[in-house]
PDB file of N, CA and C in Angstrom:
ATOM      1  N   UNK A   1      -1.629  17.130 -38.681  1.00  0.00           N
ATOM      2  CA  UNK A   1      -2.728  17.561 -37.849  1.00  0.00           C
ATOM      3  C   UNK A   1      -3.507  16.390 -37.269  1.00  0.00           C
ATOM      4  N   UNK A   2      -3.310  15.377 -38.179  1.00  0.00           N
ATOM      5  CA  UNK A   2      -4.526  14.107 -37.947  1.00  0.00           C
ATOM      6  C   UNK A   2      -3.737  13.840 -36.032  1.00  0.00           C
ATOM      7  N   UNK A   3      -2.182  13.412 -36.305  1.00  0.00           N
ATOM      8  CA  UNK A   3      -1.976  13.060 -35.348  1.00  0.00           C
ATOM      9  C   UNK A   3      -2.171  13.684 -33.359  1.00  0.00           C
ATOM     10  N   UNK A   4      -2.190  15.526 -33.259  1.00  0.00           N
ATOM     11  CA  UNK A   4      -2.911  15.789 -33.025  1.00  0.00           C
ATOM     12  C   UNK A   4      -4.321  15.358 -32.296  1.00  0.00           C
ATOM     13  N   UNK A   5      -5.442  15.198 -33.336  1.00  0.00           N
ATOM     14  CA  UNK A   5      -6.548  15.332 -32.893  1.00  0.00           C
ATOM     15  C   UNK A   5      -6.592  13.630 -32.258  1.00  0.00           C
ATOM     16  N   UNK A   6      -6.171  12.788 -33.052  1.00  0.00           N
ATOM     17  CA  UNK A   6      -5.623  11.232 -32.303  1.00  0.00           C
ATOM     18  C   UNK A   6      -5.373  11.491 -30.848  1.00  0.00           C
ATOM     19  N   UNK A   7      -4.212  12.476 -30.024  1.00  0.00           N
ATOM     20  CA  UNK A   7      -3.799  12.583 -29.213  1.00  0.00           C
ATOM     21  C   UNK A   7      -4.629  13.507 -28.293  1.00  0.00           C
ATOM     22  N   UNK A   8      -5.311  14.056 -29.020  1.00  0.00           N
ATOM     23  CA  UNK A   8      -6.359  14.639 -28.043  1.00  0.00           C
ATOM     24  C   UNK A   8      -7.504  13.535 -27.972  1.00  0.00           C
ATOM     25  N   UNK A   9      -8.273  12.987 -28.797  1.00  0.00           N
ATOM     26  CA  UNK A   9      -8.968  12.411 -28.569  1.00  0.00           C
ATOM     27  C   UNK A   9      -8.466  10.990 -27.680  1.00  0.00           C
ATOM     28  N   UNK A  10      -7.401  10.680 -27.409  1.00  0.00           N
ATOM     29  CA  UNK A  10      -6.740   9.675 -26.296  1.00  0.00           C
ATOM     30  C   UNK A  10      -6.546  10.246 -25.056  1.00  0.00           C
ATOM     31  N   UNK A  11      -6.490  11.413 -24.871  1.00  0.00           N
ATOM     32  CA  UNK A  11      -6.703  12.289 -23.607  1.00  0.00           C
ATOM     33  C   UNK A  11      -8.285  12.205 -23.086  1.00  0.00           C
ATOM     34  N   UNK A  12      -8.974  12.693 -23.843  1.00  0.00           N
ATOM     35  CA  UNK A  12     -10.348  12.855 -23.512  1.00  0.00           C
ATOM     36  C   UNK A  12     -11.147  11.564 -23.057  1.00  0.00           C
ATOM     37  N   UNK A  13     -10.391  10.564 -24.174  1.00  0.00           N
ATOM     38  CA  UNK A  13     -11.397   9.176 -23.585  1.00  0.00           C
ATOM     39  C   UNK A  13     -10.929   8.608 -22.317  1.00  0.00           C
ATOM     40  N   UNK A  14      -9.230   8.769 -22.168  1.00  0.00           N
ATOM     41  CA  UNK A  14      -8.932   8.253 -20.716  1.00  0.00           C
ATOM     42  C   UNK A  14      -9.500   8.756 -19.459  1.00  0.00           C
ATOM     43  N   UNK A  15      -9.529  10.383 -19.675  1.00  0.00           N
ATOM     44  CA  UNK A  15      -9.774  11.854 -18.239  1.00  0.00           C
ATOM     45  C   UNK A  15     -11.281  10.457 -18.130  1.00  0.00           C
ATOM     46  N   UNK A  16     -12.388  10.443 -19.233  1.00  0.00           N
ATOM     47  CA  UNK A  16     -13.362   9.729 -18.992  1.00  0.00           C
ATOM     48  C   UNK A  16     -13.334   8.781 -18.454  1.00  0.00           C
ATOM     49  N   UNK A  17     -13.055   7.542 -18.941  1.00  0.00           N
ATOM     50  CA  UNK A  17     -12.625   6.956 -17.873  1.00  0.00           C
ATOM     51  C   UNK A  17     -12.204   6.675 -16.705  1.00  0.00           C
ATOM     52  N   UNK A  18     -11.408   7.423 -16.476  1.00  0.00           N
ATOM     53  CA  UNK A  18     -10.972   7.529 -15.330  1.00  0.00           C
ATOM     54  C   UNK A  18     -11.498   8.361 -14.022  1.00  0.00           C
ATOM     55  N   UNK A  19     -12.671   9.088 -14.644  1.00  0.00           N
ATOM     56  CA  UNK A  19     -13.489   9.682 -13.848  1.00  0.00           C
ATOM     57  C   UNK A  19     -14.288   8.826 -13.819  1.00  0.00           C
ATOM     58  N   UNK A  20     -14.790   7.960 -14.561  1.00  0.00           N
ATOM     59  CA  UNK A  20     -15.875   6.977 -14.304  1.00  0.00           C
ATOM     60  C   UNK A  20     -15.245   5.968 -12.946  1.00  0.00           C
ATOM     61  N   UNK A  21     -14.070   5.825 -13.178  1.00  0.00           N
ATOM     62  CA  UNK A  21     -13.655   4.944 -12.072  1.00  0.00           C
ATOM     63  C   UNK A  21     -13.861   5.704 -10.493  1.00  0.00           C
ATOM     64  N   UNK A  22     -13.206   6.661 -10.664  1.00  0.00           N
ATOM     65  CA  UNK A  22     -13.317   7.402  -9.083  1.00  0.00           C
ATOM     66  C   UNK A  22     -14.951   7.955  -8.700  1.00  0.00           C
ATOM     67  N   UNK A  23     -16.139   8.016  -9.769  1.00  0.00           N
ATOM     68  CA  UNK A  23     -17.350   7.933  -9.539  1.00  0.00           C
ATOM     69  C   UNK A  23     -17.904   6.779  -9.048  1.00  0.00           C
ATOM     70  N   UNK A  24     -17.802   5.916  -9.841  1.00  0.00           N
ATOM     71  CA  UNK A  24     -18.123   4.157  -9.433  1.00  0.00           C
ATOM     72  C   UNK A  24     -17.921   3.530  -8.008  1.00  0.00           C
ATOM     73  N   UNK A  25     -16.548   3.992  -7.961  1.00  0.00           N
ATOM     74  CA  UNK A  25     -15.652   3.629  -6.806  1.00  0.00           C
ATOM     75  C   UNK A  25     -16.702   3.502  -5.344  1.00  0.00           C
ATOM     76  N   UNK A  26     -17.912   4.198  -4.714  1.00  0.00           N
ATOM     77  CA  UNK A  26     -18.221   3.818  -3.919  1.00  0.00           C
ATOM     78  C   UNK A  26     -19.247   3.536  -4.017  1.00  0.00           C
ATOM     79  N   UNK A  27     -20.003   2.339  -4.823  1.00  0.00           N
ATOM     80  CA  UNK A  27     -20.865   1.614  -5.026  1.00  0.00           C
ATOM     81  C   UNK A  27     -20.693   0.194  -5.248  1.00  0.00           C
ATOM     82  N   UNK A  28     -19.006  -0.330  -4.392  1.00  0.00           N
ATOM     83  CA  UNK A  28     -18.487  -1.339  -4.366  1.00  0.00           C
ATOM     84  C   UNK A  28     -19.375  -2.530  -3.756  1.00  0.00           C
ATOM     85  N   UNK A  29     -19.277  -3.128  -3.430  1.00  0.00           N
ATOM     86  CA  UNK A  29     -20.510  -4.383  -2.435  1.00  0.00           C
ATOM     87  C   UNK A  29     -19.295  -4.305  -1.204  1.00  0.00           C
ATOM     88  N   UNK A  30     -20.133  -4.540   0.123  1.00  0.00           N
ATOM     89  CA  UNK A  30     -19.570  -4.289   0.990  1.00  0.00           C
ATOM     90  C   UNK A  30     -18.982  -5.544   1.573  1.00  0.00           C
ATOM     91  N   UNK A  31     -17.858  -5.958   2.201  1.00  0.00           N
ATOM     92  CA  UNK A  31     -17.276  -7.334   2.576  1.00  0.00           C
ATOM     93  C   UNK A  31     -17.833  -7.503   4.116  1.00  0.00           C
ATOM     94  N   UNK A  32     -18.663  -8.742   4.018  1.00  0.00           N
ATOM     95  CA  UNK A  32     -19.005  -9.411   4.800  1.00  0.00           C
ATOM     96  C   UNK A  32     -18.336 -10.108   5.712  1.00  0.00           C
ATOM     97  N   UNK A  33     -18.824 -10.461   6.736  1.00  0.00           N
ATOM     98  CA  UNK A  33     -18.046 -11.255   7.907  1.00  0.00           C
ATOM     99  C   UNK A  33     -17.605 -13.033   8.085  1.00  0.00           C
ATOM    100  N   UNK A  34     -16.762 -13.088   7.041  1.00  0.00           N
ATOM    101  CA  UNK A  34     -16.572 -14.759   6.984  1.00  0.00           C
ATOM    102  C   UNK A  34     -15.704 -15.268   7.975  1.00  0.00           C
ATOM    103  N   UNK A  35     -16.051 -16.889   8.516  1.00  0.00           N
ATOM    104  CA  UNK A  35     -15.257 -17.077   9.182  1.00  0.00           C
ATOM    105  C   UNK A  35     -13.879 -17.823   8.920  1.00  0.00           C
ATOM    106  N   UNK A  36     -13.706 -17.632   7.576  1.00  0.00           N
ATOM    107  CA  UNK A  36     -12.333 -17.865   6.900  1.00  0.00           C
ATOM    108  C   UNK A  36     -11.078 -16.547   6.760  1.00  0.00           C
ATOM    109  N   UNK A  37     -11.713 -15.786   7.450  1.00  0.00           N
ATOM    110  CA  UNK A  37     -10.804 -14.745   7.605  1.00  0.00           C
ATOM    111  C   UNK A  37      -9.741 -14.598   8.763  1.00  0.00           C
ATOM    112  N   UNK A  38     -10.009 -15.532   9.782  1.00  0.00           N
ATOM    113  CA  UNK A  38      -9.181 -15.331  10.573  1.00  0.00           C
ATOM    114  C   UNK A  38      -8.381 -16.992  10.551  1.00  0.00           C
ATOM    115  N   UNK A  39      -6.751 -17.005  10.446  1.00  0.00           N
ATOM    116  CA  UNK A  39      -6.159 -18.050  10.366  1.00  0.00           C
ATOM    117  C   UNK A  39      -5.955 -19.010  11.762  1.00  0.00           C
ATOM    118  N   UNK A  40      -6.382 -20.356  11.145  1.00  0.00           N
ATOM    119  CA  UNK A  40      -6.599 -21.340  12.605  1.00  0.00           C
ATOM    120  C   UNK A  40      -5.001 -21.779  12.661  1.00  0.00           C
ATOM    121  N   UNK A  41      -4.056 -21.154  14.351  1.00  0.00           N
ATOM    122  CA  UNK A  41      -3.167 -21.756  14.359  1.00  0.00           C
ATOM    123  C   UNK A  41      -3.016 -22.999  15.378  1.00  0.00           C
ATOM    124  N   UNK A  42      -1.953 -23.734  14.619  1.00  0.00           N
ATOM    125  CA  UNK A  42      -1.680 -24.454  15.862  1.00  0.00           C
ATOM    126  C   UNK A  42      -0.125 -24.409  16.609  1.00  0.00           C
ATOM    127  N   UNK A  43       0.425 -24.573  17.832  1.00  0.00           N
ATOM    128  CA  UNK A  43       1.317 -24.476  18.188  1.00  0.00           C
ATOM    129  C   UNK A  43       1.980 -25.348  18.664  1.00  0.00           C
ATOM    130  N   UNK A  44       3.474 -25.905  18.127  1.00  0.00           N
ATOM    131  CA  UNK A  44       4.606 -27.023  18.597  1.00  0.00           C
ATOM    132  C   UNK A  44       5.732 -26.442  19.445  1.00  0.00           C
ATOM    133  N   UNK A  45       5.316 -26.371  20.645  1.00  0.00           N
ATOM    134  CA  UNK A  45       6.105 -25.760  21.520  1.00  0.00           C
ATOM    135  C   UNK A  45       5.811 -24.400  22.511  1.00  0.00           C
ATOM    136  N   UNK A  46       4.968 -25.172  23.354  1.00  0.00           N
ATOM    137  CA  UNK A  46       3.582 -23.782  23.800  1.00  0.00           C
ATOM    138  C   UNK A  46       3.975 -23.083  25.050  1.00  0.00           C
ATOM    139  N   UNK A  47       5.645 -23.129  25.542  1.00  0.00           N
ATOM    140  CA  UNK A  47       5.980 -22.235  26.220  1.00  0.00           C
ATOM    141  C   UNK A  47       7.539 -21.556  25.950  1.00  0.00           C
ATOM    142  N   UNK A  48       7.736 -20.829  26.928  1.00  0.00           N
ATOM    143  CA  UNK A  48       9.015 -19.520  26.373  1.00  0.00           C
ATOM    144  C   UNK A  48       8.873 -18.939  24.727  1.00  0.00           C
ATOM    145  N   UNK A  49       9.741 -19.441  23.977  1.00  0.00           N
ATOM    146  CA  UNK A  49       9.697 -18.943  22.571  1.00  0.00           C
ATOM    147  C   UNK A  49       8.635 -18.883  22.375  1.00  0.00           C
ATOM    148  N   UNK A  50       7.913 -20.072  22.589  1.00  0.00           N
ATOM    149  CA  UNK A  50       6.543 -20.715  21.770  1.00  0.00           C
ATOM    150  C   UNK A  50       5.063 -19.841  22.535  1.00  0.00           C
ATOM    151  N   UNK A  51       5.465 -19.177  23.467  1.00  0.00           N
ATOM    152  CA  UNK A  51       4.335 -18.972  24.450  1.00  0.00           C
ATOM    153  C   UNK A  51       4.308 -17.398  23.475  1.00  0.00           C
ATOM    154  N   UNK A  52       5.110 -16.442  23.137  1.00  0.00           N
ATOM    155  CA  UNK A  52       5.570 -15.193  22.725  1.00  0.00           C
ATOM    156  C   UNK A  52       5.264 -15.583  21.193  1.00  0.00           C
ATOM    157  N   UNK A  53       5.261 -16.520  20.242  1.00  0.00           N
ATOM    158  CA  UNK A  53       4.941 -16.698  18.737  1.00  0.00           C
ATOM    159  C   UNK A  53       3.505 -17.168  19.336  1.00  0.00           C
ATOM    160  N   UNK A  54       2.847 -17.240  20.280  1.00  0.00           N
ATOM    161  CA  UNK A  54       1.185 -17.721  20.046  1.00  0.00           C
ATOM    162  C   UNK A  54       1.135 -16.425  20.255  1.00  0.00           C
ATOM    163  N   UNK A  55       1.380 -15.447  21.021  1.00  0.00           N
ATOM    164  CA  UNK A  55       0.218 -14.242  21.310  1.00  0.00           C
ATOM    165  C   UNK A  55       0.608 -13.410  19.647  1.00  0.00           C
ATOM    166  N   UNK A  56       1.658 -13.572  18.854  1.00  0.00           N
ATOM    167  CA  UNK A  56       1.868 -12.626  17.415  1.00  0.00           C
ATOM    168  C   UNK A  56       0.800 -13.950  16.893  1.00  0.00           C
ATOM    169  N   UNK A  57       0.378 -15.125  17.202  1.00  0.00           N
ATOM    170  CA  UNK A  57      -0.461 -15.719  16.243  1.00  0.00           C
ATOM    171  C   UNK A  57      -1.605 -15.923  16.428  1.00  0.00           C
ATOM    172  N   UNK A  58      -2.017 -15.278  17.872  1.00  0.00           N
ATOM    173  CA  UNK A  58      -3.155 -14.832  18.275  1.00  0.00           C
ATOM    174  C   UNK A  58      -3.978 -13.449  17.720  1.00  0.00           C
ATOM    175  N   UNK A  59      -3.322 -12.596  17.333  1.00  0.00           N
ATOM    176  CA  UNK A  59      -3.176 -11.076  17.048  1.00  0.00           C
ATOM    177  C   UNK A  59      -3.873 -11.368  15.824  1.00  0.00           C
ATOM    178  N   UNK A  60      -2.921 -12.955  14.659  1.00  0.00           N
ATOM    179  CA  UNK A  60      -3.273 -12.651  13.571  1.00  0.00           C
ATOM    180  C   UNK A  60      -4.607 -13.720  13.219  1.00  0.00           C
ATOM    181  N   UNK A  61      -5.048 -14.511  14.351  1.00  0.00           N
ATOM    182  CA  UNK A  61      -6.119 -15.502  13.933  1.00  0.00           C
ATOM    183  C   UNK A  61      -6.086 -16.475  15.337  1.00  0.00           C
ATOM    184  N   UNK A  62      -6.666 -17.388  15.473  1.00  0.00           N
ATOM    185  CA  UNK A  62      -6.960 -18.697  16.659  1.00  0.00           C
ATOM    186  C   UNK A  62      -5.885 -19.345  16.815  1.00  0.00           C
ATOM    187  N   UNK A  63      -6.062 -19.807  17.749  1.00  0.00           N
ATOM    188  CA  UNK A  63      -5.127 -20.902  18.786  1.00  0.00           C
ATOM    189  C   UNK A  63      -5.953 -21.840  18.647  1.00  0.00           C
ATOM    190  N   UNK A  64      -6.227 -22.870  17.451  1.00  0.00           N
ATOM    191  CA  UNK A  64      -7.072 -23.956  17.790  1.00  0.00           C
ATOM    192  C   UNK A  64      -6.249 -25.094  18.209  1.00  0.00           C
ATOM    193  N   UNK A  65      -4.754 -25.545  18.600  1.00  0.00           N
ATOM    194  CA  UNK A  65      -4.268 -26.511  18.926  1.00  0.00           C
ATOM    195  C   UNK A  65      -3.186 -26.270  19.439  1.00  0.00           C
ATOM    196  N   UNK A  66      -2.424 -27.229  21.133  1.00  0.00           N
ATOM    197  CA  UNK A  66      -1.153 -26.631  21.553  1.00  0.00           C
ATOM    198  C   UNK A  66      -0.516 -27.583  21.969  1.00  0.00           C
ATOM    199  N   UNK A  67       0.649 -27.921  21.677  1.00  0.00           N
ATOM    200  CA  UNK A  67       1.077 -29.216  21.259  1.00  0.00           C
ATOM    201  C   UNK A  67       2.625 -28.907  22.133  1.00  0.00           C
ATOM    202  N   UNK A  68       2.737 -29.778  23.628  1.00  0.00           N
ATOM    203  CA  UNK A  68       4.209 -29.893  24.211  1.00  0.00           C
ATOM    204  C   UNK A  68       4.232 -31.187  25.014  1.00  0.00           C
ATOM    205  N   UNK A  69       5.608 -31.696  24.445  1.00  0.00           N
ATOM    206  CA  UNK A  69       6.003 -33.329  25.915  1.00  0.00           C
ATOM    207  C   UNK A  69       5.889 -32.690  27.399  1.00  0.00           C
ATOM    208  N   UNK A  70       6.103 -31.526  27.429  1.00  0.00           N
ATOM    209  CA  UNK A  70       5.830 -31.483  29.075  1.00  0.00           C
ATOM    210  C   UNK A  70       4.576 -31.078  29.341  1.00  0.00           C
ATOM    211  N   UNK A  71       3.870 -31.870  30.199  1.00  0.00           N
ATOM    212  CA  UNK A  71       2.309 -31.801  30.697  1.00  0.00           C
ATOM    213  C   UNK A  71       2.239 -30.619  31.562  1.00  0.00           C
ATOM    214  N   UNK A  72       3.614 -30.045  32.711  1.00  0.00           N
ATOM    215  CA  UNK A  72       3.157 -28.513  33.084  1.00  0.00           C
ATOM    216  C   UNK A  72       3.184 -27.453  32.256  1.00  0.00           C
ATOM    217  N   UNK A  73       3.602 -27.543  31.158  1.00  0.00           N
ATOM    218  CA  UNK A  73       4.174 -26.667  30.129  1.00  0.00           C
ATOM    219  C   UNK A  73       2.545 -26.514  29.321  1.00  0.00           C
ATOM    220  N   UNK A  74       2.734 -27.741  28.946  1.00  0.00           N
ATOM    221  CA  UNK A  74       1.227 -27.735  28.409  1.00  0.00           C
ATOM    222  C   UNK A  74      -0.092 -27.131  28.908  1.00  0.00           C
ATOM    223  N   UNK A  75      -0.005 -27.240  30.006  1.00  0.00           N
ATOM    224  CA  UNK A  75      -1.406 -27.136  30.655  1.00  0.00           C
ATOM    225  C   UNK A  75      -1.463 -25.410  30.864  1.00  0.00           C
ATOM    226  N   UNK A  76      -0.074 -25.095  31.600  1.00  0.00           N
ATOM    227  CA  UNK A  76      -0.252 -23.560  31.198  1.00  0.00           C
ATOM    228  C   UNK A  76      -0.353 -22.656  30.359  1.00  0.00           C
ATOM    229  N   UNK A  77       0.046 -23.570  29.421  1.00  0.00           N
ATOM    230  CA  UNK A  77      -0.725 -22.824  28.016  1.00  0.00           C
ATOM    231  C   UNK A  77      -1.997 -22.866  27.323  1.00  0.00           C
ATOM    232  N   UNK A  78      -2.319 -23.643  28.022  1.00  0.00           N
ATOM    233  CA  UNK A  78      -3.770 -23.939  28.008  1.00  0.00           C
ATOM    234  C   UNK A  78      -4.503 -22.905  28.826  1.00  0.00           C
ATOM    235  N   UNK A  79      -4.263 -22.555  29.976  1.00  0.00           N
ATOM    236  CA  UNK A  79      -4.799 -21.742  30.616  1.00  0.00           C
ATOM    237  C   UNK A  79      -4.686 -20.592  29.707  1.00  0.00           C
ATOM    238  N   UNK A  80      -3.754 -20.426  28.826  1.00  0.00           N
ATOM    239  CA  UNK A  80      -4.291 -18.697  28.293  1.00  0.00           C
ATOM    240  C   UNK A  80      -5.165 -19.560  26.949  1.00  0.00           C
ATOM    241  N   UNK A  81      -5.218 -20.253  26.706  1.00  0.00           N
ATOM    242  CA  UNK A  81      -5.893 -20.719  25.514  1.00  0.00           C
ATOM    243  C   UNK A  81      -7.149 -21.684  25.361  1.00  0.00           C
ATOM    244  N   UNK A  82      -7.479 -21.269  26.163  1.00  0.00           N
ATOM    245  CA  UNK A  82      -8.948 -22.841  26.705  1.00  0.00           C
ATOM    246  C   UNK A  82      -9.565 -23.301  25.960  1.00  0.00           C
ATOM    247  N   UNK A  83      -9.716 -22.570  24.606  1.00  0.00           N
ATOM    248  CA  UNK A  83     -10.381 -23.166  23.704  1.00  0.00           C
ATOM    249  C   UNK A  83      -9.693 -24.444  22.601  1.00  0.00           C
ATOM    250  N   UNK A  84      -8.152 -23.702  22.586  1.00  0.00           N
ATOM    251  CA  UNK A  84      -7.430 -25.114  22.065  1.00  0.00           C
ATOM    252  C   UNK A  84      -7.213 -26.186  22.604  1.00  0.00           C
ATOM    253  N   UNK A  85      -7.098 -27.299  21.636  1.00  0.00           N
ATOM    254  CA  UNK A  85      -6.952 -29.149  21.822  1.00  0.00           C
ATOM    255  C   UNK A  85      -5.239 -28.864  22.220  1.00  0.00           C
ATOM    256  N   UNK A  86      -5.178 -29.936  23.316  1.00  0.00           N
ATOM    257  CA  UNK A  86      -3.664 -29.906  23.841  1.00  0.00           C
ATOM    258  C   UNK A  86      -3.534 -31.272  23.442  1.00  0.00           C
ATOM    259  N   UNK A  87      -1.986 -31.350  22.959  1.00  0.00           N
ATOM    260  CA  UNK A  87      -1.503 -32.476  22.668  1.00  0.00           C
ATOM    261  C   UNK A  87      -0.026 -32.861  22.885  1.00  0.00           C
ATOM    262  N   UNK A  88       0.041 -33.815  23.368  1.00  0.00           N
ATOM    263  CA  UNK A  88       1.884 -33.985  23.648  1.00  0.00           C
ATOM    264  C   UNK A  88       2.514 -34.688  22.553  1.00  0.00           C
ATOM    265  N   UNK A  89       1.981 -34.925  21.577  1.00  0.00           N
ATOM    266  CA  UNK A  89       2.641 -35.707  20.486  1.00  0.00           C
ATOM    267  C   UNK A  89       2.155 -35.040  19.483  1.00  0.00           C
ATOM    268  N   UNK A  90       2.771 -33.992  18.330  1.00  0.00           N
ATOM    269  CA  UNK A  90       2.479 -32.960  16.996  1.00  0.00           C
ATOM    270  C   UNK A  90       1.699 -34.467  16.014  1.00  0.00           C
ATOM    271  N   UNK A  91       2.414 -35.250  16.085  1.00  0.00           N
ATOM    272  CA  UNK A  91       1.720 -36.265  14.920  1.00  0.00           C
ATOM    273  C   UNK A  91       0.392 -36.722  15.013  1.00  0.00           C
ATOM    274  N   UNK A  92      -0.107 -36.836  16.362  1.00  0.00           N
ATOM    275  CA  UNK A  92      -1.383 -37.300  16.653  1.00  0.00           C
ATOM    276  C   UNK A  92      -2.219 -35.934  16.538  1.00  0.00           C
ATOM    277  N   UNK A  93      -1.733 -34.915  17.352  1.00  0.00           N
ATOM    278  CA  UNK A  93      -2.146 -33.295  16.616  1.00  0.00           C
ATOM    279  C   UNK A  93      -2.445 -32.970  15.304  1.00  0.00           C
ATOM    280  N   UNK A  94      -1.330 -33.084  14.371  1.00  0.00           N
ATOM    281  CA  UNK A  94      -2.141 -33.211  12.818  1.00  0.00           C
ATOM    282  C   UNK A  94      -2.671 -34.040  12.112  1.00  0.00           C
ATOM    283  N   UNK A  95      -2.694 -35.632  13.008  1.00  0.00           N
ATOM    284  CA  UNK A  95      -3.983 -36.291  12.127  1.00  0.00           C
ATOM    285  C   UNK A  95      -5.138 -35.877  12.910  1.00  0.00           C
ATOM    286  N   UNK A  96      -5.770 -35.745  14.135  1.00  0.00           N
ATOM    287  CA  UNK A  96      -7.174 -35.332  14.888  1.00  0.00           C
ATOM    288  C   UNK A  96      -7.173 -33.602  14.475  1.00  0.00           C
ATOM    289  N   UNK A  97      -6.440 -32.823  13.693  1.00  0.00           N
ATOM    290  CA  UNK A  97      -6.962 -31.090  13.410  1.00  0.00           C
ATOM    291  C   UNK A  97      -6.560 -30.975  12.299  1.00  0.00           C
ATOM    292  N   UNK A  98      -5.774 -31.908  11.457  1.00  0.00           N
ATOM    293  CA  UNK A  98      -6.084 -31.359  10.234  1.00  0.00           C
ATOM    294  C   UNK A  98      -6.474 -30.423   9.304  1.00  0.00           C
ATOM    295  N   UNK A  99      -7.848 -30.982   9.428  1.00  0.00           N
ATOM    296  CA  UNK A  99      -8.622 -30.001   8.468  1.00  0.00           C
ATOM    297  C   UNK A  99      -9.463 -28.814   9.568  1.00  0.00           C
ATOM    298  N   UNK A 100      -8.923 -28.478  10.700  1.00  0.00           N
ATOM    299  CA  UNK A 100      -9.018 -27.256  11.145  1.00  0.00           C
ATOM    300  C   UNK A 100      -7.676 -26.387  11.512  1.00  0.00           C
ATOM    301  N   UNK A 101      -6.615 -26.741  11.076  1.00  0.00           N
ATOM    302  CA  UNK A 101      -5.388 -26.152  11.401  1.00  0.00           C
ATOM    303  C   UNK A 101      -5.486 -25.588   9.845  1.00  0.00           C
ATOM    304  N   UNK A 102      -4.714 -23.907   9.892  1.00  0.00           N
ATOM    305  CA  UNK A 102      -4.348 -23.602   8.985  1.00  0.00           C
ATOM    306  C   UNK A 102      -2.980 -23.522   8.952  1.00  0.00           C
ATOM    307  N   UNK A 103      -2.390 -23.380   9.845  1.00  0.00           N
ATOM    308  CA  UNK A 103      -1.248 -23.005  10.188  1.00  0.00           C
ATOM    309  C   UNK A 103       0.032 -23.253  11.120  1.00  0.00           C
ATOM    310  N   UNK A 104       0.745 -23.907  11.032  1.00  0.00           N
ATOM    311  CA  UNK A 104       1.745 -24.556  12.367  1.00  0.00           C
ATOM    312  C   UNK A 104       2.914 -23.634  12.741  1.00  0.00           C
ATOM    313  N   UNK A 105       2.898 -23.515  13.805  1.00  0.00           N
ATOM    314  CA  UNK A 105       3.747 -22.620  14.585  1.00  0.00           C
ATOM    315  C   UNK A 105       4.917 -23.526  14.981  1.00  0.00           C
ATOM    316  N   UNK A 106       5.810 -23.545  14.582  1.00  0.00           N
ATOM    317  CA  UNK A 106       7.118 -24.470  15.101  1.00  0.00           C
ATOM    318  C   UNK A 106       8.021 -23.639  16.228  1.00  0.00           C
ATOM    319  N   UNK A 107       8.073 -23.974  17.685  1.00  0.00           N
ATOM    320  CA  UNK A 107       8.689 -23.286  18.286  1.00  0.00           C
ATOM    321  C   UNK A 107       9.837 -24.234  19.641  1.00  0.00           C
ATOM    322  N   UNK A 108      10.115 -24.506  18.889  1.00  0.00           N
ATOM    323  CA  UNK A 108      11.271 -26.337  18.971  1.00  0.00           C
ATOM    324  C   UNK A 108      13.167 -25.269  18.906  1.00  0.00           C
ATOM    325  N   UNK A 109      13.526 -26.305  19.825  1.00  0.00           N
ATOM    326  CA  UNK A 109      14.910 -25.926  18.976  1.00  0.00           C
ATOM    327  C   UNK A 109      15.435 -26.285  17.670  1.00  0.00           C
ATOM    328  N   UNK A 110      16.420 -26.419  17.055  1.00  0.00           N
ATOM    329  CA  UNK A 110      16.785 -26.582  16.307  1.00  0.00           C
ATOM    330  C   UNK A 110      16.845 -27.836  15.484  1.00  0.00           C
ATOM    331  N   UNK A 111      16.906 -28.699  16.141  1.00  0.00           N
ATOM    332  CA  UNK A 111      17.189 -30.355  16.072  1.00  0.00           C
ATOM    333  C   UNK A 111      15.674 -30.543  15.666  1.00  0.00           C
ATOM    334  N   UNK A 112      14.956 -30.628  17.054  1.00  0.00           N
ATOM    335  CA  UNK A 112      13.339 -30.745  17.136  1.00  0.00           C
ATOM    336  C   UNK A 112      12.749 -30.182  16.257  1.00  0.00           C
ATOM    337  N   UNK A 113      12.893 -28.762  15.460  1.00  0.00           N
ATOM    338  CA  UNK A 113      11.840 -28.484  14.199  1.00  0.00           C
ATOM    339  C   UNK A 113      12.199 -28.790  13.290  1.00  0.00           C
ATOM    340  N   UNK A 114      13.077 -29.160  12.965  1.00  0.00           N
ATOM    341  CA  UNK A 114      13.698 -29.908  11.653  1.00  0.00           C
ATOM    342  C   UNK A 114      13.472 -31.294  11.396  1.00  0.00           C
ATOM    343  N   UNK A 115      13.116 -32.237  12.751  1.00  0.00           N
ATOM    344  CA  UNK A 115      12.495 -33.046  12.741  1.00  0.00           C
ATOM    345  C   UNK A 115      10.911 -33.027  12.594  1.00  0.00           C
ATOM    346  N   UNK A 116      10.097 -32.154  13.065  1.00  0.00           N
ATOM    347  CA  UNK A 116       8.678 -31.728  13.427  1.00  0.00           C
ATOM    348  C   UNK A 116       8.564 -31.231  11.718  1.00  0.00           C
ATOM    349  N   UNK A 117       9.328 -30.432  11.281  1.00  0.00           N
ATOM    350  CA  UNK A 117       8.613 -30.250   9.709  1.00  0.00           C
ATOM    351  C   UNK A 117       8.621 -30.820   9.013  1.00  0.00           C
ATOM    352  N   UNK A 118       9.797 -32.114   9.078  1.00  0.00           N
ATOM    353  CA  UNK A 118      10.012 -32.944   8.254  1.00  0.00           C
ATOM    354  C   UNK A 118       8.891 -33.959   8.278  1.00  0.00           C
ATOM    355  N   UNK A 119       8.130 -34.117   9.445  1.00  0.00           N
ATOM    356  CA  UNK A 119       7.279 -35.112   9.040  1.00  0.00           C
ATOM    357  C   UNK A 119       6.064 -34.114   8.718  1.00  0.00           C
TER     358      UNK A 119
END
């Protein structure tokens, strides 16, 4: 019998519990507006491929940097992005953004990002 009332009384304290949780539940603290929520990208290769991986990395956070050897290439990507630093060389790009890049977008061929991640 003991075992029983054990098993009822493990019913009763959980149902409790667990109603305490779904009571509680909306007296959570509410999440505030930080500006670490949205991811700072930067981009190596800021047209064709690279122009189509900024707007999916636009969607998910900033364009703070846009990084191509060709200066028309560059600049038109700049035009959708005015607020990002343009750069024709990725190395001089991640020592001047650094510590505002969260994120690098590699959009190189094959040869070129394998070189670009490696450093």
């Amino acid at each position: 019998m003991t075992s029983l009332v054990k098993r009822r009384q493990f019913l009763k304290t959980t149902a409790a519990v667990g109603a305490g949780f779904w009571i509680t539940r909306p007296l959570e603290a509410q999440q505030g507006n930080s500006p670490n929520e949205r991811t700072a990208f930067a981009i190596v290769g800021a047209t064709a491929r690279g122009a189509h991986n900024a707007v999916s990395a636009a969607r998910a956070g900033d364009i703070v940097a846009l990084c191509d050897v060709d200066a028309g290439r560059l600049d038109q990507a700049g035009n959708t992005y005015p607020k990002a630093k343009k750069y024709a060389d990725f190395r001089k790009m991640l020592e001047d953004s650094a510590k505002s890049i969260d994120a690098v977008v590699i959009s190189r061929s094959i040869s070129g990002s394998f070189r670009t991640s490696r450093n």
